[in-house]
Protein backbone atom coordinates (compact mmCIF):
# COMPACT_ATOMS: atom_id res chain seq x y z
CA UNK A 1 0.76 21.12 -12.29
CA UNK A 2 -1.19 18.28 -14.17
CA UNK A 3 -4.43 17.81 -12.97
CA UNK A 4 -5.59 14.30 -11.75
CA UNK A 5 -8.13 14.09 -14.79
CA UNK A 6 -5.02 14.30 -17.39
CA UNK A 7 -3.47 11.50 -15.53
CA UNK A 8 -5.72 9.19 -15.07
CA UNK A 9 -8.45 9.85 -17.42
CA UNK A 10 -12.48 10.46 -16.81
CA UNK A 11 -13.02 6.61 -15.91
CA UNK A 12 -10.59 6.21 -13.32
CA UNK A 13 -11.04 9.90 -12.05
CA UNK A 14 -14.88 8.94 -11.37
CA UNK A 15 -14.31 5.52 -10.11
CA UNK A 16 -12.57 7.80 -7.06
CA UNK A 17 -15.31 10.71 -7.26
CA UNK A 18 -18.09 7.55 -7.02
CA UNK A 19 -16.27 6.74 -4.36
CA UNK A 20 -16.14 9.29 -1.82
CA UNK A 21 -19.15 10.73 -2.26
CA UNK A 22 -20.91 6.79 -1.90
CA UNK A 23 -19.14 7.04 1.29
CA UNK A 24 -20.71 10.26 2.03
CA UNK A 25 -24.02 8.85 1.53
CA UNK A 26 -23.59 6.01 3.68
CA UNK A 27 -22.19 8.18 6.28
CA UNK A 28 -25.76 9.98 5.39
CA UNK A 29 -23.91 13.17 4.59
CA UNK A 30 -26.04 13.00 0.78
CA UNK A 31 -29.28 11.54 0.46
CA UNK A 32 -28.09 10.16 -2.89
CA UNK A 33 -24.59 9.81 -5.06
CA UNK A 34 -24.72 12.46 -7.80
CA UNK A 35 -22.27 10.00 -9.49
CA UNK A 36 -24.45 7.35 -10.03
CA UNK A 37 -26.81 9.39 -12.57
CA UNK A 38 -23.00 10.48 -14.99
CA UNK A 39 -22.50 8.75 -17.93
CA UNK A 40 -19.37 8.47 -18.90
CA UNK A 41 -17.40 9.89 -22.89
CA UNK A 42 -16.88 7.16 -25.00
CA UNK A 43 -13.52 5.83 -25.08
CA UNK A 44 -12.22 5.48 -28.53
CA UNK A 45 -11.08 2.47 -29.28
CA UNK A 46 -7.75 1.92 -31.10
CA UNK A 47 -6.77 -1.36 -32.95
CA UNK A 48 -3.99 -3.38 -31.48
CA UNK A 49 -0.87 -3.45 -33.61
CA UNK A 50 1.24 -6.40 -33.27
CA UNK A 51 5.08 -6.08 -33.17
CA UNK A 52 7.45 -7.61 -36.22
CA UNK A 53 9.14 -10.48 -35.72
CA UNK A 54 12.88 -8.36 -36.55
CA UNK A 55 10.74 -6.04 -33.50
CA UNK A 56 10.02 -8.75 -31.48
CA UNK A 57 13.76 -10.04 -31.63
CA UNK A 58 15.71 -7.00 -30.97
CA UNK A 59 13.16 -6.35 -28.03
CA UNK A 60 14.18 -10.08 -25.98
CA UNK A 61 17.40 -9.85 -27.06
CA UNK A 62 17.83 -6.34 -25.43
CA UNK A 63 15.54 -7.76 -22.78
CA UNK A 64 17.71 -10.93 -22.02
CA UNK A 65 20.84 -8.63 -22.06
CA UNK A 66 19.63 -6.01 -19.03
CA UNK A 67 20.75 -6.58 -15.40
CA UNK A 68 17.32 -7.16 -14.07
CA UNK A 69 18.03 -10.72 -15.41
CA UNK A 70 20.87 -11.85 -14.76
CA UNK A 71 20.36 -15.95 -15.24
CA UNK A 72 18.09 -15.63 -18.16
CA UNK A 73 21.30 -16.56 -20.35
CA UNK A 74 21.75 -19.73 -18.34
CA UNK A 75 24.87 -18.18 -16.50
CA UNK A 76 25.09 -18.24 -12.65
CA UNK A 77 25.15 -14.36 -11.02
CA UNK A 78 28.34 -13.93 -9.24
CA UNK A 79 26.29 -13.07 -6.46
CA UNK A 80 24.62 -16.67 -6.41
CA UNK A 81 27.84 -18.06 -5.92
CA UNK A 82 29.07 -16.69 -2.85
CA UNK A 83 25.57 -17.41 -0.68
């Protein structure tokens, strides 16, 4: 099983750690958050890449043709009709 860390990644992982264990000091179960004194890796930071405009097309065009849209075309859904 994958742990929580692998999905979700050190930030988000101590964002929930901070978490509890802020509500454990307020609860006065800690007589400070441990969390407060990590600093967190360094996320590398990748550059953006932009998709072509032959990407871009095929991408709307298989967009516009899916069933979760069924009036982007300008047609009426069947379904429409009958209501």
């Amino acid at each position: 099983m994958m742990s929580v860390v692998c999905l979700l990644g050190p930030s988000a992982t101590h964002i929930v750690l901070r978490s509890a264990l802020l509500q454990a000091w307020h609860w006065r179960l800690l007589l400070e958050n441990p969390a407060d004194r990590i600093k967190l890796p360094q996320q590398p930071r990748c550059e953006m890449r932009a998709l072509t405009l032959e990407q871009a097309r095929t991408s709307l065009k298989s967009g516009l043709s899916h069933s979760v849209w069924p009036n982007a075309r300008g047609c009426a859904d069947d379904r429409d009709a009958s209501e």
